[in-house]
N, C-alpha and C. Protein backbone atom coordinates (compact mmCIF):
# COMPACT_ATOMS: atom_id res chain seq x y z
N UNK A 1 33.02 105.11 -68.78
CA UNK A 1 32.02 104.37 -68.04
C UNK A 1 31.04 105.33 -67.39
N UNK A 2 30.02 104.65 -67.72
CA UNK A 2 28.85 105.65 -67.13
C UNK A 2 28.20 104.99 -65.26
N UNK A 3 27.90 105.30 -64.56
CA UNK A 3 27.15 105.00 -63.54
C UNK A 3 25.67 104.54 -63.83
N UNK A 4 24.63 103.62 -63.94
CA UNK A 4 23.34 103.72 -64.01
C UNK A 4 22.63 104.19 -63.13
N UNK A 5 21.13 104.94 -63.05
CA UNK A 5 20.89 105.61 -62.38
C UNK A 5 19.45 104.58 -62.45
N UNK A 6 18.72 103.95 -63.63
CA UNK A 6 17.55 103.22 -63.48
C UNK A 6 17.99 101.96 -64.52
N UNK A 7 16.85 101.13 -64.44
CA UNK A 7 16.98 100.18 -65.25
C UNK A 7 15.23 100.05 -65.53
N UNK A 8 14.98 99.18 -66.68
CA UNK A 8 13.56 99.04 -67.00
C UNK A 8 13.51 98.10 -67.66
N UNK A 9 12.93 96.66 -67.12
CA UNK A 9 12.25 95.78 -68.57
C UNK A 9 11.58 95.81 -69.48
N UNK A 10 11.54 95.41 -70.52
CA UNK A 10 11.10 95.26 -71.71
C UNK A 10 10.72 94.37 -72.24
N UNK A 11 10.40 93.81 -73.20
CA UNK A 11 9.56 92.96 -73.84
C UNK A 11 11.35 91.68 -74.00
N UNK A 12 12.09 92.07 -74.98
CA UNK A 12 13.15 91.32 -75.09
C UNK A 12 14.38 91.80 -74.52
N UNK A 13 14.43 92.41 -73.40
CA UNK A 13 15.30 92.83 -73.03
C UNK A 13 15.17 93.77 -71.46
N UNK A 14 16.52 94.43 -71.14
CA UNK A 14 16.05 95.43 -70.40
C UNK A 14 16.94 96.76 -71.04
N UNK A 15 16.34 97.91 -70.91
CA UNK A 15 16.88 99.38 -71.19
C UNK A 15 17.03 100.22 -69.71
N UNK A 16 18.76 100.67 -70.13
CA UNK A 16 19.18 101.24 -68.54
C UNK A 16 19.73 102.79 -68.89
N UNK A 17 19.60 103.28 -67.96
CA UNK A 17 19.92 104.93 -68.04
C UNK A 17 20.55 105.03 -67.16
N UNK A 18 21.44 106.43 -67.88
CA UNK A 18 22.27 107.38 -66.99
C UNK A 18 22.43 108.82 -67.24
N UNK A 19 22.90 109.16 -66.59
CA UNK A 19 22.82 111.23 -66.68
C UNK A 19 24.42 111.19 -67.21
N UNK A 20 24.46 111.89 -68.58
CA UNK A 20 25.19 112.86 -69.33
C UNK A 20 25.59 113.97 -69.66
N UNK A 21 26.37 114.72 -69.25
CA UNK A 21 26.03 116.25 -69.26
C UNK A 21 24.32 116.47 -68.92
N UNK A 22 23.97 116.05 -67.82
CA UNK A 22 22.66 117.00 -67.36
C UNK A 22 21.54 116.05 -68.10
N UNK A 23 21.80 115.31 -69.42
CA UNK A 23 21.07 114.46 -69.76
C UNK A 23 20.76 113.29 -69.55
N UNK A 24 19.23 112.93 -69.43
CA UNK A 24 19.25 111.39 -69.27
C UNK A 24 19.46 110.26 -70.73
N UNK A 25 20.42 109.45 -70.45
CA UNK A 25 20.39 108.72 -72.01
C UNK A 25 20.48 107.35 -71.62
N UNK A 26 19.81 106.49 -72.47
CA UNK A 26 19.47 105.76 -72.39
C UNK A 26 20.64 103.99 -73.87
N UNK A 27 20.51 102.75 -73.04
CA UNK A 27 20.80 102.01 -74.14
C UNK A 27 20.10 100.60 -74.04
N UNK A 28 19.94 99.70 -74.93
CA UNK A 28 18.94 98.49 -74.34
C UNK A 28 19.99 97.35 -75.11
N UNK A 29 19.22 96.10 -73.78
CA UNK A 29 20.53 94.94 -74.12
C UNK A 29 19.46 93.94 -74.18
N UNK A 30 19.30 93.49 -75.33
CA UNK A 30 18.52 91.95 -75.19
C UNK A 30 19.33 90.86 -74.26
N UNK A 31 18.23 89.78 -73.92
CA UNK A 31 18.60 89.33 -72.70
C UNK A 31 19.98 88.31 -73.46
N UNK A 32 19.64 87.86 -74.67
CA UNK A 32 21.34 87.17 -74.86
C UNK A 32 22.57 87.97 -74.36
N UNK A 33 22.31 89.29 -74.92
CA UNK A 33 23.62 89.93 -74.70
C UNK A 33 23.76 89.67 -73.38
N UNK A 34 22.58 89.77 -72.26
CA UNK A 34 23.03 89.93 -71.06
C UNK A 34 23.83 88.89 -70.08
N UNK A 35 23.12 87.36 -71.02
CA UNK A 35 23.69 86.55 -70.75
C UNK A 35 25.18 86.05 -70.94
N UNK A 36 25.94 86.43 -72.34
CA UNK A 36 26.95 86.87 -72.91
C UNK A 36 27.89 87.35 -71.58
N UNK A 37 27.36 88.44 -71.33
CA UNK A 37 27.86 89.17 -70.43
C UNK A 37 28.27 89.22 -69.09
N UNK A 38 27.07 87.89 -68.80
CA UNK A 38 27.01 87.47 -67.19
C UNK A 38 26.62 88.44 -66.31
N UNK A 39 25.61 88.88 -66.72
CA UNK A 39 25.02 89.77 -65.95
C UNK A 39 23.39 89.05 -65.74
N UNK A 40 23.08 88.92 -64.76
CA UNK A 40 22.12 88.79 -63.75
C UNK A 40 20.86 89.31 -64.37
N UNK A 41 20.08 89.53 -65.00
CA UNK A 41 18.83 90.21 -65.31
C UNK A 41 18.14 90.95 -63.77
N UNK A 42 17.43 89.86 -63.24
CA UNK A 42 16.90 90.76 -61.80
C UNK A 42 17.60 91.47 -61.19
N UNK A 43 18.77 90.98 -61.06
CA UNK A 43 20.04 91.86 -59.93
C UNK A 43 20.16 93.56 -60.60
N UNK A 44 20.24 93.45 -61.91
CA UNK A 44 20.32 94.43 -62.94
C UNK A 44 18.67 95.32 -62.46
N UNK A 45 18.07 94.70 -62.88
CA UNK A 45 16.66 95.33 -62.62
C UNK A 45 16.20 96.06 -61.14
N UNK A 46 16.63 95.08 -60.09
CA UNK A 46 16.55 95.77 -58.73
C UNK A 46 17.72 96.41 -58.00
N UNK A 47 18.92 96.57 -58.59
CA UNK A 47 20.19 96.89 -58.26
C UNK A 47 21.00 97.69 -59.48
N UNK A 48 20.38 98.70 -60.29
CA UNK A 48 21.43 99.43 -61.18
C UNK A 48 22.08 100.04 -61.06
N UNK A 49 22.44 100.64 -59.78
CA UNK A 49 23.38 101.72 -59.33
C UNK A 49 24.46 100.51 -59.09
N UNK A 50 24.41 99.10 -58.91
CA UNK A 50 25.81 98.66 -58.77
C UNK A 50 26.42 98.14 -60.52
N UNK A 51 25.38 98.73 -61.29
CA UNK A 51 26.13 98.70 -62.74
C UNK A 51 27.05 100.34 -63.36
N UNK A 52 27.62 99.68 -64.43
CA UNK A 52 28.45 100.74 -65.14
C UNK A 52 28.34 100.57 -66.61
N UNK A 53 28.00 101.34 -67.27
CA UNK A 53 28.01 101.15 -68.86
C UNK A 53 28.88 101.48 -69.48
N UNK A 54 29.78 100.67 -70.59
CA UNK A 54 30.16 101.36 -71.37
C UNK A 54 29.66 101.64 -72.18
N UNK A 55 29.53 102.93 -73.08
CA UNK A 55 28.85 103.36 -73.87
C UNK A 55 29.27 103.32 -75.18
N UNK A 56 30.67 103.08 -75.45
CA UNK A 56 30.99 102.92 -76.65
C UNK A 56 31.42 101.37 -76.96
N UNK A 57 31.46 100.64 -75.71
CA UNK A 57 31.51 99.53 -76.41
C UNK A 57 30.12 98.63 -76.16
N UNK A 58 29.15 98.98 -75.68
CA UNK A 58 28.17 98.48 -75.59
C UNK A 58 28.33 96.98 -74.68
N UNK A 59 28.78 97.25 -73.57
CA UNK A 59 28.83 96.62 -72.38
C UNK A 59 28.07 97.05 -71.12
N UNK A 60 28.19 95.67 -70.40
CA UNK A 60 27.34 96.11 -68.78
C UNK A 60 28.95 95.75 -67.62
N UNK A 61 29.22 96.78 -66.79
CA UNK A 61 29.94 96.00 -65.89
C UNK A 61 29.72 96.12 -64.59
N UNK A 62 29.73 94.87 -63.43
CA UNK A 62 29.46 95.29 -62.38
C UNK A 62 30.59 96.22 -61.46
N UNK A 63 29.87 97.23 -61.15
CA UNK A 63 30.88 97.87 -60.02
C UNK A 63 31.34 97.00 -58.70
N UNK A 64 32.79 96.98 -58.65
CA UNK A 64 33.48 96.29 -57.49
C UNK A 64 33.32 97.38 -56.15
């Protein structure tokens, strides 16, 4: 699990980042997935530090 550090809208979606070894990397979730997911779009957008990515399974989770 990664920590997010930003989030950014997009046309069909939003794309969120985090630091990797020193790198910033990036993954994007169209808004079904997000809905799928139960994740909040705005909350996501003005609040990404209370998200977590997985990166290999291509999930959003909120931090408790």
């Amino acid at each position: 699990m990664q920590k997010l550090v930003s989030s950014k809208k997009m046309e069909n979606g939003i794309v969120v980042f985090w630091i990797e070894r020193g790198e910033k990397k990036y993954d994007s979730f169209n808004y079904s997935e997000l809905i799928d997911m139960k994740i909040n779009a705005f909350d996501l957008l003005e609040h990404p530090a209370s998200y977590q990515v997985d990166v290999e399974g291509h999930n959003l989770i909120v931090k408790k």
